[in-house]
C-alpha atoms as a PDB file:
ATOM      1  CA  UNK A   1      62.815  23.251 -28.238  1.00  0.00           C
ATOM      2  CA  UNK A   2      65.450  23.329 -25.744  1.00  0.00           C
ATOM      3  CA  UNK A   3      66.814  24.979 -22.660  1.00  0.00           C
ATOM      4  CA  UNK A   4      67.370  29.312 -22.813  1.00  0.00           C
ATOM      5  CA  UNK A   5      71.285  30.207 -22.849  1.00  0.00           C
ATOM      6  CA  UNK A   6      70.377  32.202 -19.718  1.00  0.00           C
ATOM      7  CA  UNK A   7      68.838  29.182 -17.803  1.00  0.00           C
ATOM      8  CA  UNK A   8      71.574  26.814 -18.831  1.00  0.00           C
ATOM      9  CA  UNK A   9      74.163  29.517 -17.867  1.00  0.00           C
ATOM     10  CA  UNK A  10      72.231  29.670 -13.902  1.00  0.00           C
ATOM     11  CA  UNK A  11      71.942  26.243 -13.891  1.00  0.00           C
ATOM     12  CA  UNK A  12      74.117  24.653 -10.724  1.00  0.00           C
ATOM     13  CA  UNK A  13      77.228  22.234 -12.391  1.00  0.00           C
ATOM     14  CA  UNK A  14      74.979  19.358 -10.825  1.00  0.00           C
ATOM     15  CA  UNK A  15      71.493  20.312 -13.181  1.00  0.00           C
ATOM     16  CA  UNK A  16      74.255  20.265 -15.920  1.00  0.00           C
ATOM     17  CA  UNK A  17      75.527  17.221 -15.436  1.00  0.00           C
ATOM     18  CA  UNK A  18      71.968  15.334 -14.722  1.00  0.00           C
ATOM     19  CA  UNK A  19      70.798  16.984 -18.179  1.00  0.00           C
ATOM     20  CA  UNK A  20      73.829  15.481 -19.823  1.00  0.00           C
ATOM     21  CA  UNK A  21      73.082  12.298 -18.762  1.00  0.00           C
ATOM     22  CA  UNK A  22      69.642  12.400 -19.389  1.00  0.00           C
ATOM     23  CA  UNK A  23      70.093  13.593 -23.205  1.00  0.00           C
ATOM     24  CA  UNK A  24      72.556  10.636 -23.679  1.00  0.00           C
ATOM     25  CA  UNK A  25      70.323   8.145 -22.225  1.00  0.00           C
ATOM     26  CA  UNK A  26      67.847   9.589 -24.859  1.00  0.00           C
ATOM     27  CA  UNK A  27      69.929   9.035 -27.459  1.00  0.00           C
ATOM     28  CA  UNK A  28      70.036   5.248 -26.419  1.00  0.00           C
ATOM     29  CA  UNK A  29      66.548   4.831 -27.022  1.00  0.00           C
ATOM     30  CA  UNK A  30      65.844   2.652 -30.203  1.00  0.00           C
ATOM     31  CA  UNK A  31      63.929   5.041 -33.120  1.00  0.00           C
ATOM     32  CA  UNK A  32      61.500   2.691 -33.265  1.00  0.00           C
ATOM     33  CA  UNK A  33      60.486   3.268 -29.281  1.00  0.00           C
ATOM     34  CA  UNK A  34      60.991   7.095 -29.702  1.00  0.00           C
ATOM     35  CA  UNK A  35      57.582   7.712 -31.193  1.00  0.00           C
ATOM     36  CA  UNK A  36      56.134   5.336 -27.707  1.00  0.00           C
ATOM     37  CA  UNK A  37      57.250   7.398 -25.465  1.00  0.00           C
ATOM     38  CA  UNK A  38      56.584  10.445 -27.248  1.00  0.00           C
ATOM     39  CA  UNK A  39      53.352   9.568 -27.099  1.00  0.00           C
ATOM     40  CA  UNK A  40      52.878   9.008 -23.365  1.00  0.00           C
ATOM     41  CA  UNK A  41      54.723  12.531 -22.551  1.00  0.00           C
ATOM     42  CA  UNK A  42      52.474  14.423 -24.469  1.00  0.00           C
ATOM     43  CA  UNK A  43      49.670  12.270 -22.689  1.00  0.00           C
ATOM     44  CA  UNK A  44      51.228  13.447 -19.758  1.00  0.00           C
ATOM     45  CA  UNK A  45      51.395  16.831 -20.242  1.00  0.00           C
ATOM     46  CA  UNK A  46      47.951  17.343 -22.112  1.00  0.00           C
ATOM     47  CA  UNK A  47      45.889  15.538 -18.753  1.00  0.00           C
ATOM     48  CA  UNK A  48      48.568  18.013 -16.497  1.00  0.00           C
ATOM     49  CA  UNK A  49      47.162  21.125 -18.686  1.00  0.00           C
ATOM     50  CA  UNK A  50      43.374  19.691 -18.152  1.00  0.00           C
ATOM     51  CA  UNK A  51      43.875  18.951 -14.283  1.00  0.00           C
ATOM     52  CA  UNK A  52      45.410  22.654 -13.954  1.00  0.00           C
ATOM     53  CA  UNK A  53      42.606  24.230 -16.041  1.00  0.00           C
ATOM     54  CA  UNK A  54      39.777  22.439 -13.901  1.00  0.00           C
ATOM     55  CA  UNK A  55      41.328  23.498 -10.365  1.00  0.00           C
ATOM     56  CA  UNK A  56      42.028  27.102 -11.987  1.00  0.00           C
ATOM     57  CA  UNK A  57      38.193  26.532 -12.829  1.00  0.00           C
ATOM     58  CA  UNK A  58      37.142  25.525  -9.581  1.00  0.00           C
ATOM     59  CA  UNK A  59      39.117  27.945  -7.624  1.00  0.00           C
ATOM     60  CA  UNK A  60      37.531  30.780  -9.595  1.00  0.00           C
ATOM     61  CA  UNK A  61      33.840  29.242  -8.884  1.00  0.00           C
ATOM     62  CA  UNK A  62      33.206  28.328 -12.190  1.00  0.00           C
ATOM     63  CA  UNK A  63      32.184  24.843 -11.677  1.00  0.00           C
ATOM     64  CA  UNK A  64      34.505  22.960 -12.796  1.00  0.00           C
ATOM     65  CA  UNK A  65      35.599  19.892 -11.352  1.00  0.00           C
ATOM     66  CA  UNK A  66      38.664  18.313 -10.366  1.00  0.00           C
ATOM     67  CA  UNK A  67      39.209  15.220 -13.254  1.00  0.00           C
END
């Protein structure tokens, strides 16, 4: 995992620096509360993935509902 060499190298000096500081707050982050918030991103992402699939769902007249 990790950002493309071709995205880093279009990314404006400002992303740059804001991703710099973000990895080395991440690196401040206890082990032992690593796993936590691990755990609530993928949360994150896996009720993102089932909100997009229901619209897709519903926009195609499938039935599905918004969760």
């Amino acid at each position: 995992m990790g950002i493309e060499g071709e995205k880093w190298a279009d990314a404006s000096e400002r992303d740059r620096v804001l991703a710099n500081a973000m990895l080395e707050d991440l690196m401040t982050i206890p082990e032992a509360e690593k796993e936590a918030y691990w755990e609530l991103y993928k949360q994150g992402v896996f009720k993102g993935l089932a909100r997009m699939k229901a619209e897709q769902e519903a926009k195609e007249g499938k039935g599905g509902k918004k969760p």
